[in-house]
Structure formats: structure tokens, C-alpha cells
C-alpha atoms as a PDB file:
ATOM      1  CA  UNK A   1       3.036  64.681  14.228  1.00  0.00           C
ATOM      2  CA  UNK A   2       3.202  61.795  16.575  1.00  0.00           C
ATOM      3  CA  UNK A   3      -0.929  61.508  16.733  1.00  0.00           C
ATOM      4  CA  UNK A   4      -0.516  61.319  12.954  1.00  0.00           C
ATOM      5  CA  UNK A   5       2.383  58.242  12.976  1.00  0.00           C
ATOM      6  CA  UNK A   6       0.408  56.801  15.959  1.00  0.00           C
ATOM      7  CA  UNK A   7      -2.637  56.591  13.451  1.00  0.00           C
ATOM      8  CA  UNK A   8      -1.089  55.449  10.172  1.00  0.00           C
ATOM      9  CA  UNK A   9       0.470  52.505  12.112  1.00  0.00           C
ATOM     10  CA  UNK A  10      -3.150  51.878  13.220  1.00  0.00           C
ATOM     11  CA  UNK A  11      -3.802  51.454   9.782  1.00  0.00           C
ATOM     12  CA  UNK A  12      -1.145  49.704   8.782  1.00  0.00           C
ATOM     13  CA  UNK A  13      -2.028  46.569  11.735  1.00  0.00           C
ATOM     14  CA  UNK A  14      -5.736  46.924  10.627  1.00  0.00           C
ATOM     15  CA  UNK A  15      -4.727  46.204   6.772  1.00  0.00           C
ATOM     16  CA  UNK A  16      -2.310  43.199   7.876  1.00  0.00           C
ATOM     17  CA  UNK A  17      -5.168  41.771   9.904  1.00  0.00           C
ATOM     18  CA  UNK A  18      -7.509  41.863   7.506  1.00  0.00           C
ATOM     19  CA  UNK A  19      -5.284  40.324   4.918  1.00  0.00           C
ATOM     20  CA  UNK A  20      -3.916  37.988   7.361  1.00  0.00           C
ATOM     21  CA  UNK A  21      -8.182  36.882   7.714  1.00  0.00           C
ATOM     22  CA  UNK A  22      -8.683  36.629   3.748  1.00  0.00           C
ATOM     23  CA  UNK A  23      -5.827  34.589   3.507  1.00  0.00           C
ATOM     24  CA  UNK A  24      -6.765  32.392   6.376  1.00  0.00           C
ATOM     25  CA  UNK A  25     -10.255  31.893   5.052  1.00  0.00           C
ATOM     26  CA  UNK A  26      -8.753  31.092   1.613  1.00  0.00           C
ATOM     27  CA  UNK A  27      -6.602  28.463   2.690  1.00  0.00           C
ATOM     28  CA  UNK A  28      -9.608  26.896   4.520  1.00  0.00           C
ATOM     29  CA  UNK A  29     -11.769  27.419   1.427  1.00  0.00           C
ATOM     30  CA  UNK A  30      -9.123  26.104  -0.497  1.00  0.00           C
ATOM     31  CA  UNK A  31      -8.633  23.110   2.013  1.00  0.00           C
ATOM     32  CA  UNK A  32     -12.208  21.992   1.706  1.00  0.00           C
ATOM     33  CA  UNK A  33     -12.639  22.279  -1.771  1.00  0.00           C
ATOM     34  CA  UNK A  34      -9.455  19.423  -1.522  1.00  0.00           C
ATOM     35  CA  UNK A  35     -10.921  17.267   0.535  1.00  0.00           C
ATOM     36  CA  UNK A  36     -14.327  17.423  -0.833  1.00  0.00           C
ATOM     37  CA  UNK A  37     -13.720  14.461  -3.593  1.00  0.00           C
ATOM     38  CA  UNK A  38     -12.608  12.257  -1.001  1.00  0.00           C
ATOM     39  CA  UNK A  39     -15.071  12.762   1.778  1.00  0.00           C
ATOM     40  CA  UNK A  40     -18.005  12.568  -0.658  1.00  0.00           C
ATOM     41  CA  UNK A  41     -16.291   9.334  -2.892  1.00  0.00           C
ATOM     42  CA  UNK A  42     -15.412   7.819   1.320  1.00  0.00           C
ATOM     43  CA  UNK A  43     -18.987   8.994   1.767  1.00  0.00           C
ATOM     44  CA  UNK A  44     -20.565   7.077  -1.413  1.00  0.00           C
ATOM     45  CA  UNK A  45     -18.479   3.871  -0.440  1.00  0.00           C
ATOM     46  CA  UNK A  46     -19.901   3.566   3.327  1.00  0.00           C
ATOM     47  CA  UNK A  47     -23.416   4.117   2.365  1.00  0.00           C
ATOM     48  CA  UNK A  48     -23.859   1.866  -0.493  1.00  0.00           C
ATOM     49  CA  UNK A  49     -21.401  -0.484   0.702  1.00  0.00           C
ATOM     50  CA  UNK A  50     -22.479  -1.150   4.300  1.00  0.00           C
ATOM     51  CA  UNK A  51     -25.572  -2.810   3.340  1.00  0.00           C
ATOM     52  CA  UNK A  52     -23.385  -5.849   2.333  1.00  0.00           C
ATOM     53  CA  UNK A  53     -21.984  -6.288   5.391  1.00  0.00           C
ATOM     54  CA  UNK A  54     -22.875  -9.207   7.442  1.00  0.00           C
ATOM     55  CA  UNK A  55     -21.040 -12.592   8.562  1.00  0.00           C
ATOM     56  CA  UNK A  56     -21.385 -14.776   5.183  1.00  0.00           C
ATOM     57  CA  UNK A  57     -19.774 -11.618   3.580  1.00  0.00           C
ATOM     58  CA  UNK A  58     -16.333 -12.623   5.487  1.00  0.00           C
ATOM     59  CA  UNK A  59     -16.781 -16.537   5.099  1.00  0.00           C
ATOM     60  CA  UNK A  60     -18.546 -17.489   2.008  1.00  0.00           C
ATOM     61  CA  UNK A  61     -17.512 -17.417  -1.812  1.00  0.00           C
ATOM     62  CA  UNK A  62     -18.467 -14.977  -4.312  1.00  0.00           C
ATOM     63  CA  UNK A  63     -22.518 -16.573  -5.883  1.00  0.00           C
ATOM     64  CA  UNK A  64     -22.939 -16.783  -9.297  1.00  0.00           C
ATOM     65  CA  UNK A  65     -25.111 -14.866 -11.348  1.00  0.00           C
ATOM     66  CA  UNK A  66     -28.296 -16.104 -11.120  1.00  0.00           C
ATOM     67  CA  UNK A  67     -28.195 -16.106  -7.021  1.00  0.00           C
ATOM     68  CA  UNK A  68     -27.371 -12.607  -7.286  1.00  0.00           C
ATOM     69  CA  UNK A  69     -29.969 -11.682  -9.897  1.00  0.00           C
ATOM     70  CA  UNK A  70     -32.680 -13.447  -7.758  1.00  0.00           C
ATOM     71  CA  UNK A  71     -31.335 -11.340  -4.829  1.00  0.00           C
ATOM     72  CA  UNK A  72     -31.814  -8.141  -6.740  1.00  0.00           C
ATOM     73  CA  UNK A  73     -35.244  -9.120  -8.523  1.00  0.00           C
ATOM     74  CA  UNK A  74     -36.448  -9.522  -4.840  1.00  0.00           C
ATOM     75  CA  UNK A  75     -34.797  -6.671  -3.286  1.00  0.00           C
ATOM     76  CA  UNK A  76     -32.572  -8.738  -1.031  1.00  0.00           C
ATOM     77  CA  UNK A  77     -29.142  -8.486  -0.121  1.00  0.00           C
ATOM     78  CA  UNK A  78     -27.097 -10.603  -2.341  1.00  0.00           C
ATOM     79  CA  UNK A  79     -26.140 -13.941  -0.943  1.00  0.00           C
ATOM     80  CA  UNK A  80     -22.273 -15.322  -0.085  1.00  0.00           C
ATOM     81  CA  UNK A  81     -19.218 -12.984   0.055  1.00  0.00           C
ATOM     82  CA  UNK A  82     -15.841 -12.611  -0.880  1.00  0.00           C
ATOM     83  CA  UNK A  83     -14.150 -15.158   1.305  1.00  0.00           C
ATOM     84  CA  UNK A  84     -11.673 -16.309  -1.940  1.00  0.00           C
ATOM     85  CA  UNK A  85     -10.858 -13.091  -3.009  1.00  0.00           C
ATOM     86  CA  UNK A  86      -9.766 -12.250   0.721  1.00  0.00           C
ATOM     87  CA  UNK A  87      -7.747 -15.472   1.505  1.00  0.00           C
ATOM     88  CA  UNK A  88      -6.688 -15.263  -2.159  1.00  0.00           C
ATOM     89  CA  UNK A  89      -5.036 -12.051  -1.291  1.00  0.00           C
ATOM     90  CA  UNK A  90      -3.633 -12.497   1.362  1.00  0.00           C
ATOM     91  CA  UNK A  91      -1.853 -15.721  -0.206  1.00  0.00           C
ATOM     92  CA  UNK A  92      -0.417 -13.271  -3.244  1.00  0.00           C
ATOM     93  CA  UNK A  93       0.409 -10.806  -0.182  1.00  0.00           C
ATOM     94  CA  UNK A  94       2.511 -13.021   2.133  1.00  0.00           C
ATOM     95  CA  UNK A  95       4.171 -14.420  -0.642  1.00  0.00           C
ATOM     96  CA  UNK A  96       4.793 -11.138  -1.951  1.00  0.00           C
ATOM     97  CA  UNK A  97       6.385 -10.159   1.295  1.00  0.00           C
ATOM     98  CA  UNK A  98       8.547 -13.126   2.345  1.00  0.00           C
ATOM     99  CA  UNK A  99      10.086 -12.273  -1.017  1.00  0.00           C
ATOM    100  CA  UNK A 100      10.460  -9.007  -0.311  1.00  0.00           C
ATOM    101  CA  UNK A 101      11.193  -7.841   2.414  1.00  0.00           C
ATOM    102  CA  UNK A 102      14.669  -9.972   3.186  1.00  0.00           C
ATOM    103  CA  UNK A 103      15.915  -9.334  -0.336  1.00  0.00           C
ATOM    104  CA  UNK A 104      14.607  -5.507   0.126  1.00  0.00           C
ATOM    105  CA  UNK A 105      16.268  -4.913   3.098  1.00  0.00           C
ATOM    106  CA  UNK A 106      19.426  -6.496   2.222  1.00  0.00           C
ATOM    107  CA  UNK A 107      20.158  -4.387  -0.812  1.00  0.00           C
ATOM    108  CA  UNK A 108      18.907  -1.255   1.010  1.00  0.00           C
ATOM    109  CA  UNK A 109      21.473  -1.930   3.762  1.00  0.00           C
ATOM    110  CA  UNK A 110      24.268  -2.503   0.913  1.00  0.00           C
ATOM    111  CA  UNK A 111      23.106   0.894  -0.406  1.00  0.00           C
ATOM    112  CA  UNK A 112      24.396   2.506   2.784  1.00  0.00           C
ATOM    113  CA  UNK A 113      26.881   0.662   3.326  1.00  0.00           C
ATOM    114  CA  UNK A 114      28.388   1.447  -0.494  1.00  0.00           C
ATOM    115  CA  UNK A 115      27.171   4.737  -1.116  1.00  0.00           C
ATOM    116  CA  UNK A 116      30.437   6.004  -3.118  1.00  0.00           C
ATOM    117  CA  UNK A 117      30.070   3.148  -5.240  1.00  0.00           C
ATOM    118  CA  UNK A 118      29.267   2.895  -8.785  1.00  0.00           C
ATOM    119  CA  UNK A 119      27.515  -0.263  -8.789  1.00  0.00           C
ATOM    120  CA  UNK A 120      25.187   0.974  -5.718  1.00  0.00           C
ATOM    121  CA  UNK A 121      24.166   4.071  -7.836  1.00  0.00           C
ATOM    122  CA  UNK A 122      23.610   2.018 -10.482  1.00  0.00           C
ATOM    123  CA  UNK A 123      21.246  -0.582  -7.902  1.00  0.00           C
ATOM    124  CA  UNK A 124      19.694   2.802  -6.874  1.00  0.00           C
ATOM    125  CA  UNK A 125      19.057   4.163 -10.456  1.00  0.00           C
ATOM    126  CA  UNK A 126      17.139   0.508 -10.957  1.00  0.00           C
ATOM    127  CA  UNK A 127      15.087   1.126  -7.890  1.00  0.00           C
ATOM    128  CA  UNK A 128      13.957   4.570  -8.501  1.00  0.00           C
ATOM    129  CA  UNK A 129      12.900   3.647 -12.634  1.00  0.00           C
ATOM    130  CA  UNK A 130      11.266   0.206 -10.768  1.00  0.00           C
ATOM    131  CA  UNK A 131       8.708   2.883  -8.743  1.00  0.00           C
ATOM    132  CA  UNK A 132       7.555   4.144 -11.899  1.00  0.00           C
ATOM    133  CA  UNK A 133       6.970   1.636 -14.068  1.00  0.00           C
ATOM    134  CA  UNK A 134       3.356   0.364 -14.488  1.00  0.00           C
ATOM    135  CA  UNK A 135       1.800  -2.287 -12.922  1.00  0.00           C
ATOM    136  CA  UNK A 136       0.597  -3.942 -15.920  1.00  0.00           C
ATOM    137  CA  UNK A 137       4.387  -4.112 -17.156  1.00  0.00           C
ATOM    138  CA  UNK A 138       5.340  -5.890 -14.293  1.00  0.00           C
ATOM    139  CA  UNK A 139       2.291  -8.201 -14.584  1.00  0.00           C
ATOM    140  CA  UNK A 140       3.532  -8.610 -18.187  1.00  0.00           C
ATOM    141  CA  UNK A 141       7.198  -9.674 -17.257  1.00  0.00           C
ATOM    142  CA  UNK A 142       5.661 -12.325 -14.013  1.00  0.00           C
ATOM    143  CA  UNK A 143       3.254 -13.742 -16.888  1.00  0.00           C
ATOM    144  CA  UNK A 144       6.503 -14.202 -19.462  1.00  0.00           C
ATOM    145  CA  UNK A 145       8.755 -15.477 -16.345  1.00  0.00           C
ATOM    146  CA  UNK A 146       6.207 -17.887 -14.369  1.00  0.00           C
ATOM    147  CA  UNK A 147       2.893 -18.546 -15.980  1.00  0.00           C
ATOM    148  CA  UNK A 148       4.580 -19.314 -19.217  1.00  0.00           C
ATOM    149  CA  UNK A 149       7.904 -21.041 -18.012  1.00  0.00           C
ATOM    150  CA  UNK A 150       7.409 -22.247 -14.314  1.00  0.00           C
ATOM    151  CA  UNK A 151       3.969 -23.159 -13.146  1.00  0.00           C
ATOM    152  CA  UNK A 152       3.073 -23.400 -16.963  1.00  0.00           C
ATOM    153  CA  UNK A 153      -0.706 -21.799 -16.209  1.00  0.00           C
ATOM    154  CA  UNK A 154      -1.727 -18.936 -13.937  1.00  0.00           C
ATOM    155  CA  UNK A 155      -1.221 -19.151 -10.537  1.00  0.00           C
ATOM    156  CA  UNK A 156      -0.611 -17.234  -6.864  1.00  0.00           C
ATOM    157  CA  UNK A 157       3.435 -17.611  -7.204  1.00  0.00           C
ATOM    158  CA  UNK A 158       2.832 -15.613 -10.184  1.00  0.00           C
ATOM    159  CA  UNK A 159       1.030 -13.128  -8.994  1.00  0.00           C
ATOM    160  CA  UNK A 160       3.153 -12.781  -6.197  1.00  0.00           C
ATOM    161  CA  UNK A 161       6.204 -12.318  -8.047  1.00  0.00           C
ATOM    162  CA  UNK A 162       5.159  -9.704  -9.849  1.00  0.00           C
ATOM    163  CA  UNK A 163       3.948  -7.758  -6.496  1.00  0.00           C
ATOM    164  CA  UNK A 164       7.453  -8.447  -5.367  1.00  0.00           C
ATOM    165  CA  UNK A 165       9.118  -6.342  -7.642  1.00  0.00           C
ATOM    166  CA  UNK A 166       6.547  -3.801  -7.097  1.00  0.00           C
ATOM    167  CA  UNK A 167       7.303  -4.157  -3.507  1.00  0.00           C
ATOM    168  CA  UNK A 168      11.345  -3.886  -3.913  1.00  0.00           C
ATOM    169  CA  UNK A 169      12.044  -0.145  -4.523  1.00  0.00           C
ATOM    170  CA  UNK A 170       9.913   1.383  -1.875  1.00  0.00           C
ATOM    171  CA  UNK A 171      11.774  -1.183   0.913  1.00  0.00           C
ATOM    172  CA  UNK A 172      14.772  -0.800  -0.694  1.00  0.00           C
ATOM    173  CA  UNK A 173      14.644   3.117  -0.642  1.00  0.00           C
ATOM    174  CA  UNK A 174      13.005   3.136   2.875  1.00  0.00           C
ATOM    175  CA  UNK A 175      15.494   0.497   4.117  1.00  0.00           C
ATOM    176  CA  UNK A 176      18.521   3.109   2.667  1.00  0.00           C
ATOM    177  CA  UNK A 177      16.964   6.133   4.712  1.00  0.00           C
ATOM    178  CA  UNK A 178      16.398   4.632   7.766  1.00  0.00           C
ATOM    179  CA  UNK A 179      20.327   3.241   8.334  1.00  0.00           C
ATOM    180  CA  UNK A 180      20.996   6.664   7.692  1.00  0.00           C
ATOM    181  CA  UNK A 181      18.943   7.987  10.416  1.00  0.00           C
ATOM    182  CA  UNK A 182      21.020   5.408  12.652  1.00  0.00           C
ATOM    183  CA  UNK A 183      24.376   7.539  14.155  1.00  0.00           C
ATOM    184  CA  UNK A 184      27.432   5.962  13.024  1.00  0.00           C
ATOM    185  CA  UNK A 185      28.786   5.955  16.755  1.00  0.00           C
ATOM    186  CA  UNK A 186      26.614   2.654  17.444  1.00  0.00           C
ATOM    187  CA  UNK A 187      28.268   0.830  14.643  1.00  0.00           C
ATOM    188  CA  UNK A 188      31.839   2.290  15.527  1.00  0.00           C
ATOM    189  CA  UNK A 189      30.991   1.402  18.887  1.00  0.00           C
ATOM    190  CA  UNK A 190      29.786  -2.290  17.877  1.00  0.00           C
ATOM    191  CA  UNK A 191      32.945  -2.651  15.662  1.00  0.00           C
ATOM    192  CA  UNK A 192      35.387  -1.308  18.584  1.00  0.00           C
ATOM    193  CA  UNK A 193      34.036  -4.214  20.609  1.00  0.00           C
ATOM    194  CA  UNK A 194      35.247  -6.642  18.123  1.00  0.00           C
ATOM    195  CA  UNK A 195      31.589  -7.781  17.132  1.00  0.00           C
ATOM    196  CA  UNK A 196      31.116  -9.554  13.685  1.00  0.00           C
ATOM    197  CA  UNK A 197      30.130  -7.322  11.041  1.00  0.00           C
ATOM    198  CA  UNK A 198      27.034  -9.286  10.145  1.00  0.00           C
ATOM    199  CA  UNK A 199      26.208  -9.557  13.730  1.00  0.00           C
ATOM    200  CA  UNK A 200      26.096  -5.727  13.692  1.00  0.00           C
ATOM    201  CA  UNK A 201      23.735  -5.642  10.864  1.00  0.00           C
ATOM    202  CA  UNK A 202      21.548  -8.286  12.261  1.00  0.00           C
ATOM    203  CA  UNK A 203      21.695  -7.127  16.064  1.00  0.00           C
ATOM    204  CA  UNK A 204      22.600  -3.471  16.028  1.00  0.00           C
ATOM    205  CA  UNK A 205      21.215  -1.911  13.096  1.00  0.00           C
ATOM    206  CA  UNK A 206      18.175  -3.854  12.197  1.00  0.00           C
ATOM    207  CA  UNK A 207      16.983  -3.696  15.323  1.00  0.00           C
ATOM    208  CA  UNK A 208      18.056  -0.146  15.934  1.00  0.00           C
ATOM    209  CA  UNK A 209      15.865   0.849  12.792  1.00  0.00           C
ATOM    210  CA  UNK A 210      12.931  -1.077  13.453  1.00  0.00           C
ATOM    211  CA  UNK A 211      10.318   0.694  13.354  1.00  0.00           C
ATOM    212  CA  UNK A 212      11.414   2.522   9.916  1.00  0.00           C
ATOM    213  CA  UNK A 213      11.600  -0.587   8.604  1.00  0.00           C
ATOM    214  CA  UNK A 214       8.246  -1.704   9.567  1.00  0.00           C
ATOM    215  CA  UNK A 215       7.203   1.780   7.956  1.00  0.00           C
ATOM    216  CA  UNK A 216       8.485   1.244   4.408  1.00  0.00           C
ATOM    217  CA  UNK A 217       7.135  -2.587   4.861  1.00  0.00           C
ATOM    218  CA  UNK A 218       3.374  -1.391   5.546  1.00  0.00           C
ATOM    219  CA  UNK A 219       4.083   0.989   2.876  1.00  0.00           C
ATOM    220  CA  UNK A 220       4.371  -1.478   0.225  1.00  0.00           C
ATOM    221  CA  UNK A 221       2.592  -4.013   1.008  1.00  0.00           C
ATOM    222  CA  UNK A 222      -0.725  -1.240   1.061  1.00  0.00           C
ATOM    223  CA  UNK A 223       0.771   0.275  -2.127  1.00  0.00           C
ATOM    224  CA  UNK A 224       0.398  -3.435  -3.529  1.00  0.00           C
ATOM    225  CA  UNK A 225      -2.838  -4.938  -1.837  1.00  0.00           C
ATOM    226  CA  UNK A 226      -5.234  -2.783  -3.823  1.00  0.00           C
ATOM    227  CA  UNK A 227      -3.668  -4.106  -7.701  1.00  0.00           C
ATOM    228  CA  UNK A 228      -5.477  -5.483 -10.154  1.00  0.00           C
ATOM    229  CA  UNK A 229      -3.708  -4.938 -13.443  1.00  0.00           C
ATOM    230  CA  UNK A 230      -0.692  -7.563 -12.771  1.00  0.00           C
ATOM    231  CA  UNK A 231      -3.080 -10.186 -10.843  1.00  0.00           C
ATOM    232  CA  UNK A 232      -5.366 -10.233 -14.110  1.00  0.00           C
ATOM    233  CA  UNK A 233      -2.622 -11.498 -16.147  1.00  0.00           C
ATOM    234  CA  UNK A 234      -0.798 -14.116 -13.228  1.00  0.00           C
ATOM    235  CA  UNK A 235      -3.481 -15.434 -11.157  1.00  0.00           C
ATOM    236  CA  UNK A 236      -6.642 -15.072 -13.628  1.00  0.00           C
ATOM    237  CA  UNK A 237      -8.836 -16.131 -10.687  1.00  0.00           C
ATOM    238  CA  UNK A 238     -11.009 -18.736  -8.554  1.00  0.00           C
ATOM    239  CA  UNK A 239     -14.516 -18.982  -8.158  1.00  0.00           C
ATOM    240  CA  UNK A 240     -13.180 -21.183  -4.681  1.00  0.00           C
ATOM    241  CA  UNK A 241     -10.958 -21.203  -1.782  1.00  0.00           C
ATOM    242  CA  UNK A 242      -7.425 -22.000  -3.235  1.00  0.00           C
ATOM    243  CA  UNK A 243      -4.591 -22.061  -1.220  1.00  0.00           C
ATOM    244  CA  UNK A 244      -2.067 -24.010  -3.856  1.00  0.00           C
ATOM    245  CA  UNK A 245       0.412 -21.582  -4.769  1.00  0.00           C
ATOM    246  CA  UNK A 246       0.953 -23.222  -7.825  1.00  0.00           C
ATOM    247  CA  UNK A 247      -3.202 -23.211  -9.228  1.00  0.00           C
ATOM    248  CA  UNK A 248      -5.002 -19.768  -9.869  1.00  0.00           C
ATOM    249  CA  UNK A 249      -6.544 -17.991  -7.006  1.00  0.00           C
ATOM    250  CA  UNK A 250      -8.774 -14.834  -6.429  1.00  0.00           C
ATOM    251  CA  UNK A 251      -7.814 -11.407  -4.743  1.00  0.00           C
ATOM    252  CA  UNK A 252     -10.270  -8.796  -3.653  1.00  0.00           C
ATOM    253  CA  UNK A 253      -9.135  -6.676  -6.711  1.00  0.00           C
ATOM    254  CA  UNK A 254     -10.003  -8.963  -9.028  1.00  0.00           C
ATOM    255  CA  UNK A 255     -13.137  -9.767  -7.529  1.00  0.00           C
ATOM    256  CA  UNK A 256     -14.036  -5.993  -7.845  1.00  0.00           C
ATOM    257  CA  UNK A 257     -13.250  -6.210 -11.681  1.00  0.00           C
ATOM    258  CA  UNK A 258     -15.442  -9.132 -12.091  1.00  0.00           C
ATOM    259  CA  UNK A 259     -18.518  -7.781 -10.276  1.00  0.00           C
ATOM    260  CA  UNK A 260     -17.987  -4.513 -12.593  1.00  0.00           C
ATOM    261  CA  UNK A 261     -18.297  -6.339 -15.228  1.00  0.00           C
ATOM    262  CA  UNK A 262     -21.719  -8.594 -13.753  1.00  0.00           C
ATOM    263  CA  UNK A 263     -24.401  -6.209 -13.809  1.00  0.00           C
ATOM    264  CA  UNK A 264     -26.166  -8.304 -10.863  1.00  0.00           C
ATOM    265  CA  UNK A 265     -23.582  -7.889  -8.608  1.00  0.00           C
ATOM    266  CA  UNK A 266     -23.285  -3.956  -8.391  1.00  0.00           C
ATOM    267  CA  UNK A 267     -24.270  -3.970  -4.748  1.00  0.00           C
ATOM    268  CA  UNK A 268     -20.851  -5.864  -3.798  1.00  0.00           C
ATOM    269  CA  UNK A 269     -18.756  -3.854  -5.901  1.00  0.00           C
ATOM    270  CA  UNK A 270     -19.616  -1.271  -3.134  1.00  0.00           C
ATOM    271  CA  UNK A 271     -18.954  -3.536  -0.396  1.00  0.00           C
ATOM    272  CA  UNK A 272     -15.067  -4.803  -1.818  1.00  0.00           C
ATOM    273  CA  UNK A 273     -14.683  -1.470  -2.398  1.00  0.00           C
ATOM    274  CA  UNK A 274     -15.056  -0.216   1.266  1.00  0.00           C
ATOM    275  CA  UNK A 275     -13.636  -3.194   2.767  1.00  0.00           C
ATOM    276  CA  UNK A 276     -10.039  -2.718   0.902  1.00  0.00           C
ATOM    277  CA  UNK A 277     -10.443   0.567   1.436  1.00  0.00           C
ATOM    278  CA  UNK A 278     -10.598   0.395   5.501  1.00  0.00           C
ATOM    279  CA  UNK A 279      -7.627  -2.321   4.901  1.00  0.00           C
ATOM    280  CA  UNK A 280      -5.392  -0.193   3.260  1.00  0.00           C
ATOM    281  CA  UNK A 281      -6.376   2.731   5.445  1.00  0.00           C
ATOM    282  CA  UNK A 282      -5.623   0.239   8.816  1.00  0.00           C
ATOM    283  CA  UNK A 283      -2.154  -0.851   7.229  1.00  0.00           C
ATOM    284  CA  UNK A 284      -1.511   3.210   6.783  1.00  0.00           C
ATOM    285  CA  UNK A 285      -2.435   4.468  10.090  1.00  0.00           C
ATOM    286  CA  UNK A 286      -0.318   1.398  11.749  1.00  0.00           C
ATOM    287  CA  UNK A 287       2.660   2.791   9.783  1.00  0.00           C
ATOM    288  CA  UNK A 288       2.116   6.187  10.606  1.00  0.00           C
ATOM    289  CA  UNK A 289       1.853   5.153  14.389  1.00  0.00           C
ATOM    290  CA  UNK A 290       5.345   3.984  13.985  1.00  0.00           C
ATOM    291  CA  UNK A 291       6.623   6.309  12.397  1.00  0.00           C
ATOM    292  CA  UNK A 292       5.023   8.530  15.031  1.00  0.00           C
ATOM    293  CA  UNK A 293       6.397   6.516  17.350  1.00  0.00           C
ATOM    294  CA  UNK A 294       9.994   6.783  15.921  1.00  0.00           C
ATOM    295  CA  UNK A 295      10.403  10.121  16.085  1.00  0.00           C
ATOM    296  CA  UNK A 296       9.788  10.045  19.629  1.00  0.00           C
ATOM    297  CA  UNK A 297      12.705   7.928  20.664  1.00  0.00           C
END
């Protein structure tokens, strides 16, 4: 009798190990069919889009057509770069934050501060619709606010307005979450000593929740970098370096759209693509770092 229980739990460990295997090698089978997509699109992008890369790709203007169609008829690598669409974006980006972020962080901190209340849920509410609303809607309202009324034509202030609002909900949300993270003891503690409460905000908290701060920041401003939609209908554009906020400039998007659309220009297509693409991925590994780096305090 025992030799017989002794053998059927045998068999019972043997079947649990062998499912235990299947299920392991599904998961991984599983996992790789996942990542496939973006290994071989990642792939696609650093093949075809390293061959652009040289030192007039990072300081010289986007040619025109007929440079680049010479180029190609020759088998050459296609002259100048996209020097306008990078300082153009990061002119929309800056902007974007400096309007962002204080105005971002403020509300989030009144969040916490006013949980209970109904206008705060209400703020909240705004936020959260805000995250899902498309681009192209918020391009619409920047183009009906400051290309029609302010700078009366397209320009960067436009553009960046309309990345600020995208910008808004993900610092305000982050902002909320992170001052909840912080232990009420330090702000009892700050308001026992008789400290100003906006000298708490700005000298406990704040800097107490840095580094989720910077999190939600990086965030956004990665979230935004890579948008075309709302930039097509604010900032139009520039063949040329512009740094007027007030006259239209270039981004990298927009540059991408525009070489889509130019036959002759495929081969930098490729190239913008891969260099937003290691931007964006630089902006979210910094975050994650932080974030990384949070936890462990």
C-alpha cells in the first residue's frame, strides 16, 4: 500500500513538472512572438537609417528636392540634414515645458492638498478626459486660440501651447501621486516648527519628491516630442533655422511628414525616424533610472 502511494505521488510531481515546462515554454513563445514587431520594426529603422548618419546630418538644413534626387540618381547619400527640424523642436519643447511644468505641478500639489474637495475632483475629472483627447483636437483649439488671434500666422508659441496642454494631465497626475508617496510626518513636522506653508511646499515637499517629479516630467515631454498632428496645424514649418517664437518653425515630426510625402527623400525618413526614436528612448531610460533610483531611498 505505501509502495503504491509512494508511486502515484511520483506521478503526480512528474505531471506538475511537465506542465509547469509547457507553460514555461509558452510564456516564452508567447513573449517572443510580442516582441517580434518591435525588434524587427527597431531592426528596419537602424539598418536603413544609419546610412544617413554623418556630421552635416546634425548641422545642416533639410535640401530641396532636386539635391536629393541628384543624390539618389547617383547612388549617394543625400546631402544636408535636419538641423531645423531638431532646433525647431526643441524650441516647441522648452516652451512646452516652462509652461508646463510650474502650472502642472502646482495644480497637482493642490490636488493633494484638497482631495475631499469638489472642485479638485472636478480639476481631476478635466485631467483624466485631457489624456484622452486627440492630438489633432488640441492642435485644433492652439490654431483657434494663437495662430488665429495672437501671433495672427503659424508659429512655435503655437505649437507649444498646444503641447502644453498635452503635457498638463500626465504632470498633473504624476505630481498628485508622488506627494502622496511623501509621509505626512515631514509636513507635520515642518508645520510644528512654525515654517511657512509655502516654504514647506517649496523646500520640503518639492524637494522631498524630486525625483517623481522629474519622472512624470520626462514622461511628458517624450509622450509629446514625437507629435506631428498639432505641429501641422500651429507651426506649419521652416525650410531654415528659426528661433522667433512668434514666425513658423520646423520639428523633427514634421520633417518626417514632409520627406513621406517627397519621394526623393525616402532615405531620411529612415534616418528622423531612428534618431527620435533613440531620443525618446534616452528621455525614457533617464526616467526609469529615477524612478529606479527612488525606490531605493
Amino acid at each position: 500500500m505505501k509502495a503504491q502511494i509512494e508511486l502515484a505521488n511520483q506521478d503526480n510531481s512528474s505531471y506538475r513538472k511537465l506542465k509547469d515546462r509547457i507553460f514555461f515554454w509558452f510564456i516564452v513563445v508567447m513573449s517572443v512572438v510580442t516582441i517580434s514587431p518591435i525588434v524587427m520594426i527597431i531592426g528596419k529603422l537602424v539598418v536603413k537609417g544609419f546610412r544617413q548618419f554623418n556630421f552635416n546630418f546634425f548641422t545642416q538644413t533639410t535640401p530641396d528636392t532636386f539635391e536629393a534626387m541628384m543624390a539618389v540618381s547617383q547612388g549617394e547619400i543625400i546631402p544636408g540634414g535636419i538641423l531645423n527640424g531638431i532646433t525647431g523642436s526643441l524650441l516647441v519643447v522648452v516652451l512646452a515645458s516652462v509652461m508646463a511644468i510650474p502650472l502642472g505641478v502646482i495644480i497637482g500639489i493642490y490636488l493633494y492638498e484638497n482631495q475631499a474637495k469638489r472642485y479638485a475632483g472636478l480639476i481631476r475629472s478635466i485631467a483624466d478626459v485631457l489624456q484622452g483627447v486627440p492630438s489633432i483636437v488640441l492642435g485644433l483649439i492652439s490654431y483657434l486660440w494663437i495662430v488665429k488671434h495672437v501671433t495672427t500666422g503659424f508659429s512655435a508659441l503655437a505649437g507649444s501651447v498646444s503641447l502644453c496642454i498635452m503635457m498638463l494631465p500626465l504632470i498633473i497626475r504624476s505630481t498628485e501621486e508622488t506627494m502622496k508617496m511623501i509621509p505626512t510626518s515631514i509636513k507635520e513636522a515642518g508645520l510644528a516648527l512654525g515654517v511657512p506653508y509655502y516654504k514647506i511646499i517649496l523646500r520640503v515637499l518639492i524637494p522631498t519628491g524630486f525625483s517623481g517629479l522629474m519622472t512624470g516630467i520626462l514622461l511628458a515631454i517624450s509622450r509629446i516630442i514625437g507629435e506631428t498632428a498639432p505641429l501641422m496645424l500651429t507651426t506649419l514649418g521652416s525650410p531654415v533655422v528659426n528661433m522667433n517664437i512668434a514666425k513658423p518653425t520646423s520639428a523633427v515630426p514634421l520633417l518626417i511628414w514632409e520627406f513621406y510625402n517627397d519621394p526623393n527623400m525616402v532615405d531620411l525618413i529612415w534616418s528622423s525616424s531612428l534618431f527620435l526614436m533613440g531620443f525618446v528612448l534616452t528621455l525614457n531610460i533617464i526616467s526609469k533610472r529615477i524612478a529606479a533610483k527612488r525606490r531605493t531611498i
